[in-house]
C-alpha atoms as a PDB file:
ATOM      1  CA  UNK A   1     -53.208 -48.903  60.218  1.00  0.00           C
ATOM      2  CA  UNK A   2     -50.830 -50.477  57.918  1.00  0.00           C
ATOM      3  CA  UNK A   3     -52.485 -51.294  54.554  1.00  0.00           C
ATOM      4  CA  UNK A   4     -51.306 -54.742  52.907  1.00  0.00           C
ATOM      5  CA  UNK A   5     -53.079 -55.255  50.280  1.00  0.00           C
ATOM      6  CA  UNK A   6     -54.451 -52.425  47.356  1.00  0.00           C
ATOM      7  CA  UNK A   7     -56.180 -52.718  44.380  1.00  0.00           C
ATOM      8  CA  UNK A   8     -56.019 -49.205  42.777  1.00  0.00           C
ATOM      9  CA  UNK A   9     -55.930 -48.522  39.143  1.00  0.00           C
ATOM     10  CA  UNK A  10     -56.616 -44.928  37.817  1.00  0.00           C
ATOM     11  CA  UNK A  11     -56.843 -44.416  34.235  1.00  0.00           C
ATOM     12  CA  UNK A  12     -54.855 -40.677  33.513  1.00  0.00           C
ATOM     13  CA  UNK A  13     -55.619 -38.434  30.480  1.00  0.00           C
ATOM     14  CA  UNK A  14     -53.238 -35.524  30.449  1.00  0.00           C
ATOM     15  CA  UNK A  15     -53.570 -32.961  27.682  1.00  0.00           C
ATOM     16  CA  UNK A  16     -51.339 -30.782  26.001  1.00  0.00           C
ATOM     17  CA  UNK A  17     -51.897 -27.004  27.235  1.00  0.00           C
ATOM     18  CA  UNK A  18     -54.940 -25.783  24.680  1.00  0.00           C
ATOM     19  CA  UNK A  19     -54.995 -29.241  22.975  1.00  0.00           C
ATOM     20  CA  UNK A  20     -52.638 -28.442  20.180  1.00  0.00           C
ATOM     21  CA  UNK A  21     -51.370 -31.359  18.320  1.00  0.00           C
ATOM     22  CA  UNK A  22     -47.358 -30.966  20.214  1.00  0.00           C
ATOM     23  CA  UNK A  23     -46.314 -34.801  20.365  1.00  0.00           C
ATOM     24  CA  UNK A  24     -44.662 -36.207  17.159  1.00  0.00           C
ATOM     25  CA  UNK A  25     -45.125 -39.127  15.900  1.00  0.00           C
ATOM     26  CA  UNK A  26     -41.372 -39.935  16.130  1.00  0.00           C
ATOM     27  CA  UNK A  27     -41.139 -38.933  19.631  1.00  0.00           C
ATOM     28  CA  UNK A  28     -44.425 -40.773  20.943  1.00  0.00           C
ATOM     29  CA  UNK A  29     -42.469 -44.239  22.181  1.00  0.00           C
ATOM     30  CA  UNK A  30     -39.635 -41.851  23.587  1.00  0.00           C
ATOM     31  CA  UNK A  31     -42.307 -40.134  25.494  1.00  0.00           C
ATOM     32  CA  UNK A  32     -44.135 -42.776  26.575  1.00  0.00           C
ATOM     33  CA  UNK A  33     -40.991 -44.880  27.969  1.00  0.00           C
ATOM     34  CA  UNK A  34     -40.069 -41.569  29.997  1.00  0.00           C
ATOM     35  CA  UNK A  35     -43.595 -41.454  31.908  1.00  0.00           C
ATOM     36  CA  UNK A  36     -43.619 -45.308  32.397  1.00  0.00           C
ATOM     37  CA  UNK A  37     -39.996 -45.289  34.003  1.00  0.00           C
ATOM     38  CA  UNK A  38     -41.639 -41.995  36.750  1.00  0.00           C
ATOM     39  CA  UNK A  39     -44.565 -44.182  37.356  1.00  0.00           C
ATOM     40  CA  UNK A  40     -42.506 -47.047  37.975  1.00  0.00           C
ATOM     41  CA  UNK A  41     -40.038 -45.097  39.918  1.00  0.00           C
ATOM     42  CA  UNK A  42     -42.616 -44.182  42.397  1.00  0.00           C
ATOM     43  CA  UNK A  43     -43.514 -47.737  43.508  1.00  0.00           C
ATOM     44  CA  UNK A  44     -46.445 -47.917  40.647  1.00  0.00           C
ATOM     45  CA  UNK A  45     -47.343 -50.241  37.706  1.00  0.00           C
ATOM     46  CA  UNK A  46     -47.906 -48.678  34.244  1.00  0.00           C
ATOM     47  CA  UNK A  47     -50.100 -50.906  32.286  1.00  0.00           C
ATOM     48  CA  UNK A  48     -50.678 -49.539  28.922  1.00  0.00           C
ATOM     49  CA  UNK A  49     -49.617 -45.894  27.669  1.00  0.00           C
ATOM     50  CA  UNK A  50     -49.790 -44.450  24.406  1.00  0.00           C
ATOM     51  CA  UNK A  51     -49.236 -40.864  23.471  1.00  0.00           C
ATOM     52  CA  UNK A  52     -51.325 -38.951  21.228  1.00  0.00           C
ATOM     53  CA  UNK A  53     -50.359 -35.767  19.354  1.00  0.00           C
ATOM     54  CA  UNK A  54     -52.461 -33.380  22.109  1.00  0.00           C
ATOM     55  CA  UNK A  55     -53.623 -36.191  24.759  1.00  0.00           C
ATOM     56  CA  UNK A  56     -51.680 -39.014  26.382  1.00  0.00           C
ATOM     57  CA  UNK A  57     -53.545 -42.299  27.900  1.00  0.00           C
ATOM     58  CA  UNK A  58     -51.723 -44.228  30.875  1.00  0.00           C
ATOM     59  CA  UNK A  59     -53.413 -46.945  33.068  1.00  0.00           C
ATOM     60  CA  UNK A  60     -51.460 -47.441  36.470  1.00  0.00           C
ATOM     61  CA  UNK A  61     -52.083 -49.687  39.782  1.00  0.00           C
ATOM     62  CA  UNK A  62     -51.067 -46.745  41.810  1.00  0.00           C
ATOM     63  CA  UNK A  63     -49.141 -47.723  45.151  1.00  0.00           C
ATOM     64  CA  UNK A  64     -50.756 -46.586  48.225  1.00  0.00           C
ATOM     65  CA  UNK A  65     -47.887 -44.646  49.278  1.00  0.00           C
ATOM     66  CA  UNK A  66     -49.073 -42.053  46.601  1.00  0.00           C
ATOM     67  CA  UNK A  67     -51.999 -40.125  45.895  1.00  0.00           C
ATOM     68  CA  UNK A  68     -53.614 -39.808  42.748  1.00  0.00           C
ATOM     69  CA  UNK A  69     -52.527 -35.944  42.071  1.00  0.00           C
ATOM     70  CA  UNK A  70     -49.234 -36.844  43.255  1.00  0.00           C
ATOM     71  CA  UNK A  71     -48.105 -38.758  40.720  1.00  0.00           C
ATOM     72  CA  UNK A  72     -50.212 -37.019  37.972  1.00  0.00           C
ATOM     73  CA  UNK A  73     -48.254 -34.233  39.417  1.00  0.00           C
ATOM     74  CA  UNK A  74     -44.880 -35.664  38.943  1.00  0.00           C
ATOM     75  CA  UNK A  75     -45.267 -37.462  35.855  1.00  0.00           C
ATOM     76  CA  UNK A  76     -46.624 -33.890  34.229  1.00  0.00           C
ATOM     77  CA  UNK A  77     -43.896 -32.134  35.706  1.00  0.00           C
ATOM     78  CA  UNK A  78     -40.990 -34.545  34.357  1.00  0.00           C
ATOM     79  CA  UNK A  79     -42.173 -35.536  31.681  1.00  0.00           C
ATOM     80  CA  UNK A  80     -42.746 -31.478  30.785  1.00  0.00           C
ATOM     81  CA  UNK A  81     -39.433 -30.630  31.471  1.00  0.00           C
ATOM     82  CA  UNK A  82     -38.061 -33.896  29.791  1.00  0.00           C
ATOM     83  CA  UNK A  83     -39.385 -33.052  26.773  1.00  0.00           C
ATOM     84  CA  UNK A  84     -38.333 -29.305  26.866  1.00  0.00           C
ATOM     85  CA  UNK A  85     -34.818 -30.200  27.619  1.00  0.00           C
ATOM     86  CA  UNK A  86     -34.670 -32.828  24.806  1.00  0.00           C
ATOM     87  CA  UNK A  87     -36.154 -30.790  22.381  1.00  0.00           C
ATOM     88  CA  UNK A  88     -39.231 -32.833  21.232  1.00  0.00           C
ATOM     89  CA  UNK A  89     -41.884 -30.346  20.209  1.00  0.00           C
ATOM     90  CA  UNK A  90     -41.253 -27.242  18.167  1.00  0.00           C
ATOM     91  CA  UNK A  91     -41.352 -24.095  20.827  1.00  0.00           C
ATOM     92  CA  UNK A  92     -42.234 -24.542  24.270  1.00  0.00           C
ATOM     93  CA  UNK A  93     -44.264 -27.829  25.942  1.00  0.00           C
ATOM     94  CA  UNK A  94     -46.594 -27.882  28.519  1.00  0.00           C
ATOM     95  CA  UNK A  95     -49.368 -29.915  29.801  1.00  0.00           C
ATOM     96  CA  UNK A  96     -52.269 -28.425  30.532  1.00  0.00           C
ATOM     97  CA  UNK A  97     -52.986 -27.527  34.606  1.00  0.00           C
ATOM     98  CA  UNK A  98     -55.530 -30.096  35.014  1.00  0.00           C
ATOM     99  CA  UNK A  99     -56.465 -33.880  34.189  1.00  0.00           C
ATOM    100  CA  UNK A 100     -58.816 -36.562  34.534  1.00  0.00           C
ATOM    101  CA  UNK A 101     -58.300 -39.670  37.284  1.00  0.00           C
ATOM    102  CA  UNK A 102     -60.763 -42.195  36.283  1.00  0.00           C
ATOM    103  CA  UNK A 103     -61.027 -45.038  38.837  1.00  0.00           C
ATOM    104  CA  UNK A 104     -61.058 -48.214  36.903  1.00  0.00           C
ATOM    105  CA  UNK A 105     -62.093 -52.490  38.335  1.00  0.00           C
ATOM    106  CA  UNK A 106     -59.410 -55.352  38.434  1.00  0.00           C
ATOM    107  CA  UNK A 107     -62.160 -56.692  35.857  1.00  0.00           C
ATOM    108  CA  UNK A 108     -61.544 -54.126  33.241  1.00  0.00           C
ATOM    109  CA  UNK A 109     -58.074 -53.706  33.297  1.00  0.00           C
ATOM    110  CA  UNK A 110     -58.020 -55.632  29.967  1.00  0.00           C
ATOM    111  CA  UNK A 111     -60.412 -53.689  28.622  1.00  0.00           C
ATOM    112  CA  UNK A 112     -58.762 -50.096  29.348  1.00  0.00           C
ATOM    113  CA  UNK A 113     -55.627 -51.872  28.280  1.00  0.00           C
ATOM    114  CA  UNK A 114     -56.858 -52.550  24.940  1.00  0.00           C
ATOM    115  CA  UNK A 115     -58.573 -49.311  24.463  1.00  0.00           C
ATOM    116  CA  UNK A 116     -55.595 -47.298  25.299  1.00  0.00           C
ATOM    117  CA  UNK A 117     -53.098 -49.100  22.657  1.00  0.00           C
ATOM    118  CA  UNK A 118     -55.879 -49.064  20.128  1.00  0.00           C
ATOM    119  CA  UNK A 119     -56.179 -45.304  20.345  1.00  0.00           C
ATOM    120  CA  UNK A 120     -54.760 -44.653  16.578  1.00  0.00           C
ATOM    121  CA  UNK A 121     -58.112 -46.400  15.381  1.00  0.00           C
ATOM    122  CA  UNK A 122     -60.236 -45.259  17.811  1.00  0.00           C
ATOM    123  CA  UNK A 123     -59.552 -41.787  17.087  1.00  0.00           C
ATOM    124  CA  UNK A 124     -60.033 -42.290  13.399  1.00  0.00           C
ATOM    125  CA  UNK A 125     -64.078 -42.699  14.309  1.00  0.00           C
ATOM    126  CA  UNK A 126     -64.254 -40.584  17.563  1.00  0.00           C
ATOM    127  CA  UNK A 127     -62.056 -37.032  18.179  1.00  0.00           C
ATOM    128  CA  UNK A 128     -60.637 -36.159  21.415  1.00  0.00           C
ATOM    129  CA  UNK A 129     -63.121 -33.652  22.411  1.00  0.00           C
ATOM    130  CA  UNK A 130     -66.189 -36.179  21.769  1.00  0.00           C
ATOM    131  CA  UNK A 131     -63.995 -39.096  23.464  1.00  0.00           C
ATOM    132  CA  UNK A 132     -63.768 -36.767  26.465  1.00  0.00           C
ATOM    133  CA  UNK A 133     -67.439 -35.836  26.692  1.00  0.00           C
ATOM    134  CA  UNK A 134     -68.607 -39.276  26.735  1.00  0.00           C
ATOM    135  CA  UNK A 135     -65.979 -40.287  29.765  1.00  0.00           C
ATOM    136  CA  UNK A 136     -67.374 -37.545  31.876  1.00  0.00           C
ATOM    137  CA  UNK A 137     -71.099 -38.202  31.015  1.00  0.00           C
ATOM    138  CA  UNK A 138     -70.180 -41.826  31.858  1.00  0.00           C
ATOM    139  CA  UNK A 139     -68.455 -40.737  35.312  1.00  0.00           C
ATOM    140  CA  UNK A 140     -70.977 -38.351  35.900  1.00  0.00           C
ATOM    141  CA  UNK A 141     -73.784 -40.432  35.659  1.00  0.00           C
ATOM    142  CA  UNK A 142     -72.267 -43.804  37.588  1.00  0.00           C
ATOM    143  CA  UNK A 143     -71.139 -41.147  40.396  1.00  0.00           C
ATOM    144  CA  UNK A 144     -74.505 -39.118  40.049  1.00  0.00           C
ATOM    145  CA  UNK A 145     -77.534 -40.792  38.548  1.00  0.00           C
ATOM    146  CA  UNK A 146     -80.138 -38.459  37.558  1.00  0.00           C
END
């Protein structure tokens, strides 16, 4: 059956391979333009991005033509190989072999918006590691209450 209508927006959080702090400041919009043109280039929205030194954030409404580790796939890959070729991290760059796919509503779209491009502040109370624990005990719990 043909499917006319979806409504799916993941929230990605790639990581850079043993969290070291590899994306620059002054190559974080270059970055983040790169992944947003291989999301859009694969029939999908990119709603908010923003690149961290040893995480990156991206909310997408994710065409049905493509699954979810599909495009995590190919935006990892390219943007991996982007930055190698361009040069923009001392020694070698790679993302780390996993990530996290968090489903997120049409009704808090807003809200992941706003947390991703607030992620400078955010991460001046909360570090990446803690940040990351509370997302999976949130996921965990919704997907298994105890």
């Amino acid at each position: 059956m043909k499917v006319e209508y979806n409504n799916l927006y993941t929230h990605f959080v790639f990581t850079t391979l043993h969290r070291l702090p590899l994306i620059a400041a002054q190559h974080r919009e270059r970055i983040e333009k790169y992944m947003t043109g291989i999301v859009k280039n694969n029939d999908s929205h990119l709603y908010a991005i923003y690149a961290n030194p040893e995480h990156v954030h991206f909310l997408v409404s994710r065409s049905q033509k493509i699954s979810e580790e599909s495009l995590a796939t190919l935006v990892a890959d390219s943007s991996e190989r982007f930055i190698n070729e361009n040069k923009l991290c001392q020694g070698k760059f790679k993302w780390q072999e996993t990530c996290s796919a968090f489903s997120v509503s049409k009704g808090d779209v807003d809200k992941v918006c706003n947390y991703i491009l607030n992620q400078p502040e955010h991460h001046k109370k909360v570090t990446f590691m803690e940040e990351y624990e509370i997302f999976l005990k949130f996921y965990q719990k919704t997907i298994r209450p105890q």
